[in-house]
Protein backbone atom coordinates (compact mmCIF):
# COMPACT_ATOMS: atom_id res chain seq x y z
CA UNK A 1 0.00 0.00 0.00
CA UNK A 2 1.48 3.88 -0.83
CA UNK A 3 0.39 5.67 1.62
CA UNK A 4 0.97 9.56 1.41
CA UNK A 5 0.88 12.25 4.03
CA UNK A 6 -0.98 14.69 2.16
CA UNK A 7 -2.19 15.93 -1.59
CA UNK A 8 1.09 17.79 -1.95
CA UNK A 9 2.67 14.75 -1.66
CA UNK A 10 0.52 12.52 -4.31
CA UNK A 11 0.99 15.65 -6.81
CA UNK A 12 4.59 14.29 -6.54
CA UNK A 13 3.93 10.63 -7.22
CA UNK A 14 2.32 11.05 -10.88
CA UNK A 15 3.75 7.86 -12.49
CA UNK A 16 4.30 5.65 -9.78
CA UNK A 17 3.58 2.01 -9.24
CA UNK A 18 1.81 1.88 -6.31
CA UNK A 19 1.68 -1.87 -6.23
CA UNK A 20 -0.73 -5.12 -6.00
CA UNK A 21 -4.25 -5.38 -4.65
CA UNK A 22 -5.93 -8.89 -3.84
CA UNK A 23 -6.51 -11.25 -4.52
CA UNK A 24 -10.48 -11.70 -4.22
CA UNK A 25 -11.92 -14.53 -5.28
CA UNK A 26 -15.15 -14.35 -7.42
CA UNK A 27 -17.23 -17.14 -6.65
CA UNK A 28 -20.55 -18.70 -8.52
CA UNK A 29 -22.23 -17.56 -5.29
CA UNK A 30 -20.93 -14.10 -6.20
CA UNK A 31 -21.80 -14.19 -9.93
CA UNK A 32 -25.36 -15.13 -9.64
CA UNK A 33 -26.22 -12.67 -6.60
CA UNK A 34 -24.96 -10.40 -8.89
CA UNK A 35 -27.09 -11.27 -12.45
CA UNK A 36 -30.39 -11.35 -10.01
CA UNK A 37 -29.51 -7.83 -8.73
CA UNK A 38 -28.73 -6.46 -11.81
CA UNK A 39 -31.69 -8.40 -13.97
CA UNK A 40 -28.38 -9.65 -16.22
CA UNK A 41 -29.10 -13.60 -15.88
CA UNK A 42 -27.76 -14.47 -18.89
CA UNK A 43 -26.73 -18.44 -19.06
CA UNK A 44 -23.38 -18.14 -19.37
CA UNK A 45 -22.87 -16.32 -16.01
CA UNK A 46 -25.37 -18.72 -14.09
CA UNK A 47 -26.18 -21.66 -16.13
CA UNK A 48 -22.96 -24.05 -15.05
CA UNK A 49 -24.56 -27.13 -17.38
CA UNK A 50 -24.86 -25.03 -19.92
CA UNK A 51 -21.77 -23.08 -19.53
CA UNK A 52 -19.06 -26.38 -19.59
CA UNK A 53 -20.08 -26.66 -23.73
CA UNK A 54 -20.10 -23.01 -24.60
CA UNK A 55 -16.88 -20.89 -25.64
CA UNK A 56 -14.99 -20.76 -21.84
CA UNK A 57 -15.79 -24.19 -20.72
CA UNK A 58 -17.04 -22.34 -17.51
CA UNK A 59 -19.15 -19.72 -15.85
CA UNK A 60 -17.80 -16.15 -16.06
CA UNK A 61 -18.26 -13.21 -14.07
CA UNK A 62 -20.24 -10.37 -15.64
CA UNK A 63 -17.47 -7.64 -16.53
CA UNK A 64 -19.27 -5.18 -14.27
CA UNK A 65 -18.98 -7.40 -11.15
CA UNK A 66 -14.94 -7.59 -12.05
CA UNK A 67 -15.34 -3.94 -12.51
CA UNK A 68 -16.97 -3.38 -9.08
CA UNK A 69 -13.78 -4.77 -7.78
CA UNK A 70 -11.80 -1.68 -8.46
CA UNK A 71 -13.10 0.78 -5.28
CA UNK A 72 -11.78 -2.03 -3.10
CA UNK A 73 -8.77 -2.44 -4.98
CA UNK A 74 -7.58 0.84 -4.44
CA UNK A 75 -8.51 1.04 -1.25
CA UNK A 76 -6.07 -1.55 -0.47
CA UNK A 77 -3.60 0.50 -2.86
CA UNK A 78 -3.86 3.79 -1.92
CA UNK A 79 -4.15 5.87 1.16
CA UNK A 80 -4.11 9.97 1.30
CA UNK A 81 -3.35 11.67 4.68
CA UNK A 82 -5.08 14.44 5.82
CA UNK A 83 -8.48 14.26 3.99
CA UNK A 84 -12.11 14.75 4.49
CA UNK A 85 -13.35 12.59 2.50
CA UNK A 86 -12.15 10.14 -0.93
CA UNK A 87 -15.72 10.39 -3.24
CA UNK A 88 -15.85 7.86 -6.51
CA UNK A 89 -15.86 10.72 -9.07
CA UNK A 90 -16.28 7.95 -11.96
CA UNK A 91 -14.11 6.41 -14.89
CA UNK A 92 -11.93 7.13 -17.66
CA UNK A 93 -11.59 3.73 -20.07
CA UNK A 94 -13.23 0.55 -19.68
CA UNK A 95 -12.10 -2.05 -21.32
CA UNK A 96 -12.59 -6.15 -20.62
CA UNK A 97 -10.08 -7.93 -22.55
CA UNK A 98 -10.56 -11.37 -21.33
CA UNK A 99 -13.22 -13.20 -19.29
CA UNK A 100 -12.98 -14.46 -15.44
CA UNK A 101 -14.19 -17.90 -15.12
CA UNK A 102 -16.02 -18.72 -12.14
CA UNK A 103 -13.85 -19.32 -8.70
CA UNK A 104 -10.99 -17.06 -10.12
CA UNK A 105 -8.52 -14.53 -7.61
CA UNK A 106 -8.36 -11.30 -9.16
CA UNK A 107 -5.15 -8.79 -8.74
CA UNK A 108 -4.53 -5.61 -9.53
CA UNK A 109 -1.90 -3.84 -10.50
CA UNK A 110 -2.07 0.23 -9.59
CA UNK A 111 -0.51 3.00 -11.47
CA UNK A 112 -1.01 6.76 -10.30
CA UNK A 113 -1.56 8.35 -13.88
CA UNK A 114 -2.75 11.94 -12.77
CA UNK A 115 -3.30 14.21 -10.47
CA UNK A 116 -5.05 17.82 -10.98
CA UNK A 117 -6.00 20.61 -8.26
CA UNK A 118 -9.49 21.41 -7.95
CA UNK A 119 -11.32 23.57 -6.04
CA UNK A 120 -11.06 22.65 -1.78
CA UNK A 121 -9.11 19.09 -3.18
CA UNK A 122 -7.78 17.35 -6.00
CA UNK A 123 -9.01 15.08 -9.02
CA UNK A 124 -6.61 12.16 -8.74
CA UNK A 125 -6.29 9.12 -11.52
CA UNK A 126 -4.99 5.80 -11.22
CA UNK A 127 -4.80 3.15 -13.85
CA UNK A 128 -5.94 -0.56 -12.46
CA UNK A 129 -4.97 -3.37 -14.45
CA UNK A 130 -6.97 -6.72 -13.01
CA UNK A 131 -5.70 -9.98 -13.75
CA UNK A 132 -6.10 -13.51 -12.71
CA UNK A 133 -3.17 -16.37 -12.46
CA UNK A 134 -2.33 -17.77 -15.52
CA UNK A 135 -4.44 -15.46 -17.56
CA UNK A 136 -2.82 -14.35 -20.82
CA UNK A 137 -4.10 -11.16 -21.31
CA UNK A 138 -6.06 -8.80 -17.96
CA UNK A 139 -9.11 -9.08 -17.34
CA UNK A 140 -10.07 -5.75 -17.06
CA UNK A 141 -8.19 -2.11 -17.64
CA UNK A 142 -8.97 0.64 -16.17
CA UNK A 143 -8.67 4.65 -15.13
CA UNK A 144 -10.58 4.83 -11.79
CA UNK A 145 -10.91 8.94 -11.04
CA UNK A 146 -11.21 10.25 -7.32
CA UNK A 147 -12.14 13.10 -5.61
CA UNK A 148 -9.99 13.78 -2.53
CA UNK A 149 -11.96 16.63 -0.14
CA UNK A 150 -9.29 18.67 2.02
């Protein structure tokens, strides 16, 4: 985890690594209390019959549960001293490059990609790259933007 005393600081730290998040496993449990939440029940995210003979011999997550993952990925990445308050100000790219198969450990790898004043805080970026062992290519890329409140 980076952990930095104060804005000033982070405003400093454009470009760093600030390491790996995880893993958290997504389980079938977790996949199909997600599709009845979000009315997305398509078979292959909670049909595992069905699933083993279509094209990733398994359930897979939906990519906005693997998404969801990202506020407690940086979380675990991340920490800013002397704030009021860290608000989800929303995204930059999306992009899903390969599936994760039921019962898989997502990581993530943090970047701090930008940092801009604002008015009483700062608009901070960091780029999450998820992956799961083994996987050729991640599982889902990201820019995750916060607000940090002085």
């Amino acid at each position: 985890m980076a952990v930095f005393a104060s804005l000033e600081a982070l405003a400093g730290a454009v470009g760093s690594d600030l390491g790996t998040a995880g893993p958290i496993t997504i389980s079938q449990n977790d996949i199909d209390t997600f599709a009845r939440v979000t009315h997305d029940e398509q078979w292959i995210h909670v049909d595992p019959e069905r699933a083993a003979d279509g094209p990733y011999g398994t359930t897979i997550a939906h990519g906005f549960l693997t998404l969801s993952l990202a506020s407690a990925f940086l979380a675990e990445l991340l920490t800013v001293e002397g704030v009021s308050a860290a608000i989800n100000y929303g995204l930059g790219s999306v992009r899903f490059p390969a599936p994760v198969p039921s019962g898989s450990a997502v990581s993530a790898r943090g970047i701090l990609s930008g940092y801009e004043e604002k008015p009483g805080g700062a608009e901070v970026r960091v780029q999450l790259t998820m992956t799961v062992p083994g996987g050729a290519k991640p599982v889902c890329v990201l820019e995750q933007i916060v607000r940090y409140l002085r």
